[in-house]
N, C-alpha and C. Protein backbone atom coordinates (compact mmCIF):
# COMPACT_ATOMS: atom_id res chain seq x y z
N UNK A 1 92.06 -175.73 40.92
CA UNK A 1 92.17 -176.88 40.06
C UNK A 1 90.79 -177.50 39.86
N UNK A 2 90.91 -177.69 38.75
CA UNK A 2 89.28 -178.77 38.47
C UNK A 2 89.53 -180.24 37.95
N UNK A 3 88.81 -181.36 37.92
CA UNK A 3 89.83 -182.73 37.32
C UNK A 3 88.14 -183.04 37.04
N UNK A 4 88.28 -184.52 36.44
CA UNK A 4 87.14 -185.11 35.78
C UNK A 4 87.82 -186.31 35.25
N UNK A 5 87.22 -187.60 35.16
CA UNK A 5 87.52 -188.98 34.38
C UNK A 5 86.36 -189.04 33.93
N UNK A 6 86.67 -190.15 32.73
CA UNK A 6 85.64 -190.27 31.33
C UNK A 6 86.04 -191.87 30.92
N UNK A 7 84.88 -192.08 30.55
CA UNK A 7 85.44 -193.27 29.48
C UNK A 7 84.93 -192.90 28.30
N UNK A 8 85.82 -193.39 27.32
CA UNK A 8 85.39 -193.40 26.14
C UNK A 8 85.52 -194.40 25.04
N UNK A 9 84.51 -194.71 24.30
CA UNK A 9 84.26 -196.08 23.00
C UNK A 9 85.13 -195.19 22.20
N UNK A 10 86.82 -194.84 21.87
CA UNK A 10 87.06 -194.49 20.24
C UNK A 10 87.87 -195.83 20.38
N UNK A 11 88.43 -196.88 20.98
CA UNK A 11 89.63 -197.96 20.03
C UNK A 11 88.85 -199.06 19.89
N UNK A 12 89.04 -199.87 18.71
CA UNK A 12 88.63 -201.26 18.94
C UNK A 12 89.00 -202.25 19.45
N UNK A 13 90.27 -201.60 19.83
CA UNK A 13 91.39 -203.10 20.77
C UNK A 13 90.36 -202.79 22.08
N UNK A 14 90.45 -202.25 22.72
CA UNK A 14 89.81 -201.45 24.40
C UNK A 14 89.26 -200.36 24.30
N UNK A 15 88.48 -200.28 25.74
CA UNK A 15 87.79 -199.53 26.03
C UNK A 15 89.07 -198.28 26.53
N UNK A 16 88.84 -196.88 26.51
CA UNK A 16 89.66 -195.99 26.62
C UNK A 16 89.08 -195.30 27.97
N UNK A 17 89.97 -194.71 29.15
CA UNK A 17 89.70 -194.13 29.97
C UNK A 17 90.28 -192.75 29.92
N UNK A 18 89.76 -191.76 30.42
CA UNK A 18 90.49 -190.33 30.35
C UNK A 18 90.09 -189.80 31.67
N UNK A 19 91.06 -188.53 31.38
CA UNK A 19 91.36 -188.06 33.01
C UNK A 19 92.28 -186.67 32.23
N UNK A 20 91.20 -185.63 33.25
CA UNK A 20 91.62 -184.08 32.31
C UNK A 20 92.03 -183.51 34.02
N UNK A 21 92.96 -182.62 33.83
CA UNK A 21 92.94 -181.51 35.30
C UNK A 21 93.25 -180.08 34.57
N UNK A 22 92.57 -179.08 35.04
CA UNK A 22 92.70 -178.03 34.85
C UNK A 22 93.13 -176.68 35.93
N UNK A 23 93.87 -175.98 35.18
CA UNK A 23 94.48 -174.90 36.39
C UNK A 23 94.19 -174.00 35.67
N UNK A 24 93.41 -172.61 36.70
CA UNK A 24 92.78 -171.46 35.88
C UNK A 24 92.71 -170.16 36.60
N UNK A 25 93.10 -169.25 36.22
CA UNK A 25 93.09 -167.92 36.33
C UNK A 25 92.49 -166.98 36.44
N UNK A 26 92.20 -165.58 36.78
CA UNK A 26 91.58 -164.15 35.81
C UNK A 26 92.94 -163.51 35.37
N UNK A 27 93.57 -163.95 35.91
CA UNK A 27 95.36 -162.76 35.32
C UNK A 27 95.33 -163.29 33.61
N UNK A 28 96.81 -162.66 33.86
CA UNK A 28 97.56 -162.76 31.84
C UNK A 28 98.02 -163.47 31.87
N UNK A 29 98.68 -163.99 33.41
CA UNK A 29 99.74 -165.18 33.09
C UNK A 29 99.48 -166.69 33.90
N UNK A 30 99.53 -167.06 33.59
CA UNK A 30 99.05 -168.82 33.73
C UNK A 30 100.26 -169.31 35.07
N UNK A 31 99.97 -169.62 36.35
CA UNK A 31 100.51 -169.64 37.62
C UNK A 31 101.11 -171.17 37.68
N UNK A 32 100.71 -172.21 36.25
CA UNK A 32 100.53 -173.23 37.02
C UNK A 32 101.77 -173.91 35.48
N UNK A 33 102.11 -174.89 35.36
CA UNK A 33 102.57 -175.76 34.33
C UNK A 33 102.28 -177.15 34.12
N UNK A 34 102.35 -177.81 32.97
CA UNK A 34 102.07 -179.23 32.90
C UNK A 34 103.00 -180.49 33.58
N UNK A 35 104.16 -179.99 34.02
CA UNK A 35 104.39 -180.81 35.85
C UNK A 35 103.51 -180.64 36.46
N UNK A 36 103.33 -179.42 37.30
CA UNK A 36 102.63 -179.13 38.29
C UNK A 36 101.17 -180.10 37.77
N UNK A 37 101.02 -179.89 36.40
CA UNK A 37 99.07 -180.54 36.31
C UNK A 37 99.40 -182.08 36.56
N UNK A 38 100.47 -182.97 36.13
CA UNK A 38 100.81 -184.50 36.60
C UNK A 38 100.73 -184.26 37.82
N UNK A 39 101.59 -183.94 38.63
CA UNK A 39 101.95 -184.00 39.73
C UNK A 39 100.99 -183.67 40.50
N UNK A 40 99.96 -183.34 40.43
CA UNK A 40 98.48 -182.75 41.17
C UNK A 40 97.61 -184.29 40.74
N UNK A 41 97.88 -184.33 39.56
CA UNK A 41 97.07 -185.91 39.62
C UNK A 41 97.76 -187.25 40.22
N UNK A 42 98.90 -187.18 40.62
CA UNK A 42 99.55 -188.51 41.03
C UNK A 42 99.43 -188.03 42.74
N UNK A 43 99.35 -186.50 43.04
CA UNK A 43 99.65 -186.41 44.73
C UNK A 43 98.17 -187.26 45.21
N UNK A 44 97.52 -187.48 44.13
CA UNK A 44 96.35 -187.95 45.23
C UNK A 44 96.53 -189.57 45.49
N UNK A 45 97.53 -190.13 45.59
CA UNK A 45 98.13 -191.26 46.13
C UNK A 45 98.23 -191.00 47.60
N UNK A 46 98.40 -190.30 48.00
CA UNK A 46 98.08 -189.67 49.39
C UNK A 46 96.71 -190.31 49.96
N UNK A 47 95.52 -190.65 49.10
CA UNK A 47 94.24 -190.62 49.15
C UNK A 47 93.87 -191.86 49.26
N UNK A 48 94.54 -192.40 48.43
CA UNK A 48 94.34 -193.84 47.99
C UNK A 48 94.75 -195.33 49.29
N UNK A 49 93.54 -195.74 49.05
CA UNK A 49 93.49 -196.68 50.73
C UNK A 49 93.73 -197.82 50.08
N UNK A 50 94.92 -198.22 50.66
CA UNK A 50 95.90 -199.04 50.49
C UNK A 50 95.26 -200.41 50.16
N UNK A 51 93.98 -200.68 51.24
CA UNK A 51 93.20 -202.10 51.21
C UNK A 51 92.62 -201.96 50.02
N UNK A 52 92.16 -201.20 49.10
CA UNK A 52 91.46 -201.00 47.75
C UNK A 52 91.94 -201.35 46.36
N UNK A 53 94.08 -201.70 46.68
CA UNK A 53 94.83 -201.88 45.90
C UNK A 53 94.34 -203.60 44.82
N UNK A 54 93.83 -204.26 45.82
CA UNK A 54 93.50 -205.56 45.78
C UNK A 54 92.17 -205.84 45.09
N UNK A 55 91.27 -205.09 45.13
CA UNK A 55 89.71 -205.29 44.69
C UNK A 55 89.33 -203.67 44.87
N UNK A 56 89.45 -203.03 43.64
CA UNK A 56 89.22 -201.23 43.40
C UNK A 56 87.99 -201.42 43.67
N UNK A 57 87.43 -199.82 44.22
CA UNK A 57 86.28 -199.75 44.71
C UNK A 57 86.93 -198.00 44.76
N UNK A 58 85.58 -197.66 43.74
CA UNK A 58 85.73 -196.36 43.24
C UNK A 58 86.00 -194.94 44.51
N UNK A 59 86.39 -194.40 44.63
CA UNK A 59 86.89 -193.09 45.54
C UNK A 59 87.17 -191.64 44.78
N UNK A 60 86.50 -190.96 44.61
CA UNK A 60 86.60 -189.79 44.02
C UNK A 60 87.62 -189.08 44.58
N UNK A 61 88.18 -189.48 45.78
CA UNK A 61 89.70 -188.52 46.40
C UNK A 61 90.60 -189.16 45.53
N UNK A 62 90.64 -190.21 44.97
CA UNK A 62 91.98 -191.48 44.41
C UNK A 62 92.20 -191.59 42.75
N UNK A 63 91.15 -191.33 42.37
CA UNK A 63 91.15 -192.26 41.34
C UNK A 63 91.72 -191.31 40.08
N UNK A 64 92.45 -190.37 40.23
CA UNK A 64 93.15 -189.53 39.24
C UNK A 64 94.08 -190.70 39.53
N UNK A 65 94.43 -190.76 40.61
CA UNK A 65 96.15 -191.19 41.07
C UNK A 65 95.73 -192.61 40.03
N UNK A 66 94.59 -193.83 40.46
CA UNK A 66 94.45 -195.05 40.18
C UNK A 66 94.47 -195.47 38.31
N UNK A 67 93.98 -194.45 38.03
CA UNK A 67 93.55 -194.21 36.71
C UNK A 67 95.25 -194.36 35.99
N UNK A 68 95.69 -193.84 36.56
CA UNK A 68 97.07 -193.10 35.93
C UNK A 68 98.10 -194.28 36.30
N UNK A 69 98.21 -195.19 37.53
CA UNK A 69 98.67 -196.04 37.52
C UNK A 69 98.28 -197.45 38.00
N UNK A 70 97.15 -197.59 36.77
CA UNK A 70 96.74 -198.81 36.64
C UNK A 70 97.12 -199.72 35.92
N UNK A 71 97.65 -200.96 36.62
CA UNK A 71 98.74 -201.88 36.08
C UNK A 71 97.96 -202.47 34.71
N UNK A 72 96.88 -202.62 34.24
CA UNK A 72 96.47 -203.26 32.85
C UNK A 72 96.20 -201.87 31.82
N UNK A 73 97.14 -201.13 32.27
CA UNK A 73 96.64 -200.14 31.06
C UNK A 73 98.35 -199.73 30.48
N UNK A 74 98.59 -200.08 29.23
CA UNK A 74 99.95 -200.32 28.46
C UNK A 74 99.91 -199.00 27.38
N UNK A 75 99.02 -198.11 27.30
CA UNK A 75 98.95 -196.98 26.06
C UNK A 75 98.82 -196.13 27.43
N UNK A 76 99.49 -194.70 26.63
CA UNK A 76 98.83 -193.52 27.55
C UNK A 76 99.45 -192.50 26.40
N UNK A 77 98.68 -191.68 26.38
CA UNK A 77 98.53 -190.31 25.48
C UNK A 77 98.29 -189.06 26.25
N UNK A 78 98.72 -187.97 26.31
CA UNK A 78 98.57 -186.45 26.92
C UNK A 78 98.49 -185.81 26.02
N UNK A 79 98.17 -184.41 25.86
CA UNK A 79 97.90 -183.24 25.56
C UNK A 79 97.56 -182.13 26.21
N UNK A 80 98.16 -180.97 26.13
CA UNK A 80 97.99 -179.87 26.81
C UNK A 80 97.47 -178.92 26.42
N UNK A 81 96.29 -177.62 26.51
CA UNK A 81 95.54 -176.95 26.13
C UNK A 81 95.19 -175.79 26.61
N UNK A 82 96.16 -174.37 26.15
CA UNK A 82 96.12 -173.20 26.57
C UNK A 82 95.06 -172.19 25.80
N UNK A 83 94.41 -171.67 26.46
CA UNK A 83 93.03 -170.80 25.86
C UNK A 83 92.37 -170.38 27.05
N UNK A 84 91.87 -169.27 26.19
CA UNK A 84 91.06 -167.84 27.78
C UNK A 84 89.65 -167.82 26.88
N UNK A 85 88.71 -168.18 28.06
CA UNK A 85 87.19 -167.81 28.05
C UNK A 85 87.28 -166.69 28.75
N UNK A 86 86.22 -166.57 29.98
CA UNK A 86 86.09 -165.58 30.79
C UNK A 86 87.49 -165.39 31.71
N UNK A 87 88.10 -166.28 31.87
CA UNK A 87 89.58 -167.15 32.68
C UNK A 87 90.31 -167.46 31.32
N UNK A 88 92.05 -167.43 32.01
CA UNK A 88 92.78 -168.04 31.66
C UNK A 88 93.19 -169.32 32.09
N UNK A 89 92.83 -170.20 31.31
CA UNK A 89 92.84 -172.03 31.26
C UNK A 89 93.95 -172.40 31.10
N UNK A 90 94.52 -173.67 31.54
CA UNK A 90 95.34 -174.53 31.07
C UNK A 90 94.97 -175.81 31.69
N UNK A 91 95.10 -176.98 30.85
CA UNK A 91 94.18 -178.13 30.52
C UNK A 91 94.75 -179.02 30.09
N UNK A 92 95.38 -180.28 30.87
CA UNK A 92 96.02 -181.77 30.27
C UNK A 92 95.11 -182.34 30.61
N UNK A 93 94.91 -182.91 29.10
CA UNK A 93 93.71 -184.42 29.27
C UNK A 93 95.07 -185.87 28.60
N UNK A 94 94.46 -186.93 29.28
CA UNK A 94 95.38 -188.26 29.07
C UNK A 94 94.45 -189.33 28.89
N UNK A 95 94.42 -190.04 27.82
CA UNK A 95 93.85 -191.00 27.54
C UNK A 95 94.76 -192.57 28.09
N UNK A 96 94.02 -193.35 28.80
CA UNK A 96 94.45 -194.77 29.47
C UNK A 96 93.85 -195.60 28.38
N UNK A 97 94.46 -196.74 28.42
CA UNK A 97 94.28 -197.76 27.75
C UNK A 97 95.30 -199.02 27.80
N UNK A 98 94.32 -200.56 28.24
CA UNK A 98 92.64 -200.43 28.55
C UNK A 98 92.29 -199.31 29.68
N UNK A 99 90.99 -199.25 29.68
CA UNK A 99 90.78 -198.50 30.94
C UNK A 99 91.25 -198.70 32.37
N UNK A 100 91.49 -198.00 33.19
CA UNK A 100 91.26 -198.55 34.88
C UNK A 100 90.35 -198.21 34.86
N UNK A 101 90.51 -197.90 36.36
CA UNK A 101 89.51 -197.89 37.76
C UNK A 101 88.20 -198.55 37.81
N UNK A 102 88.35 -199.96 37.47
CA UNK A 102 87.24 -200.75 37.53
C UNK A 102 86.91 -201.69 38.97
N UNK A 103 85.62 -201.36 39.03
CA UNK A 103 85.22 -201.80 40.59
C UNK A 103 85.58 -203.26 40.65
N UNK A 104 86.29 -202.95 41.60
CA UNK A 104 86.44 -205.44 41.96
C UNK A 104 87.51 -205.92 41.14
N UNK A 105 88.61 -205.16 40.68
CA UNK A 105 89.39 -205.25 39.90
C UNK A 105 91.06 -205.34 40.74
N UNK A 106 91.64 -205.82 40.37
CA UNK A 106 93.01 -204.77 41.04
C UNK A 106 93.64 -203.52 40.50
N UNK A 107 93.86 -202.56 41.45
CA UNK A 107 94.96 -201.17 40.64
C UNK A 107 96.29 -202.12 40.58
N UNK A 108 96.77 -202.74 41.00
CA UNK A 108 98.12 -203.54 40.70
C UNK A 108 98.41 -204.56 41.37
N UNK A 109 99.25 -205.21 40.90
CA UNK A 109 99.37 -206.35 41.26
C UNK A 109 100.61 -206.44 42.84
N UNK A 110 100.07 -206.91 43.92
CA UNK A 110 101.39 -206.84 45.15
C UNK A 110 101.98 -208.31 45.14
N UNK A 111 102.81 -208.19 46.12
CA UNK A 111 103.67 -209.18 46.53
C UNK A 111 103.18 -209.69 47.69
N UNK A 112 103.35 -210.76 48.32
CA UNK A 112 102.65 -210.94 49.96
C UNK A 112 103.20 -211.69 49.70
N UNK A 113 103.82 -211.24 51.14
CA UNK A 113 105.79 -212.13 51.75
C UNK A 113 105.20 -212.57 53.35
């Protein structure tokens, strides 16, 4: 698997965040599906340190998971992308909006009982 986040200037309402994972091959047939590619970006909730929920502070183990469920982001867009270079690729990229994973921010909002 390979992953990567981006921001990007295309909306004028917000700033846009993205977040691609890729699953790749040398065979004919593609091992992996676009569950499996979500579900590889949300397992890294596993990663994600709980004290960080409150004031984000960037983590390259987490921030597929943070990105993806960051409470100020109300748009989300996917696409999936099958094609062979030297490898056989398969490729969901998802655009957030507004962005997450902003440092000093919250990923969501808790309760404290």
């Amino acid at each position: 698997m390979e992953f990567s986040i981006n921001r990007l200037n295309i909306s004028e309402r917000f700033d846009v965040g993205q977040s691609y994972v890729m699953h790749y091959n040398d065979g004919d047939v593609i091992t992996s599906n676009i569950t499996a590619l979500v579900n590889y970006m949300y397992a890294h909730v596993k990663d994600m340190d709980s004290t960080k929920v409150c004031k984000n502070k960037f983590d390259p183990r987490s921030y597929l998971y943070t990105n993806m469920v960051w409470a100020k982001s109300y748009r989300i867009g996917c696409g999936s992308l099958l094609y062979r270079t030297d490898l056989l690729k398969l490729t969901l990229y998802c655009l957030y909006g507004p962005k997450g994973n902003i440092p000093g921010k919250p990923v969501y909002q808790t309760l404290h009982t």
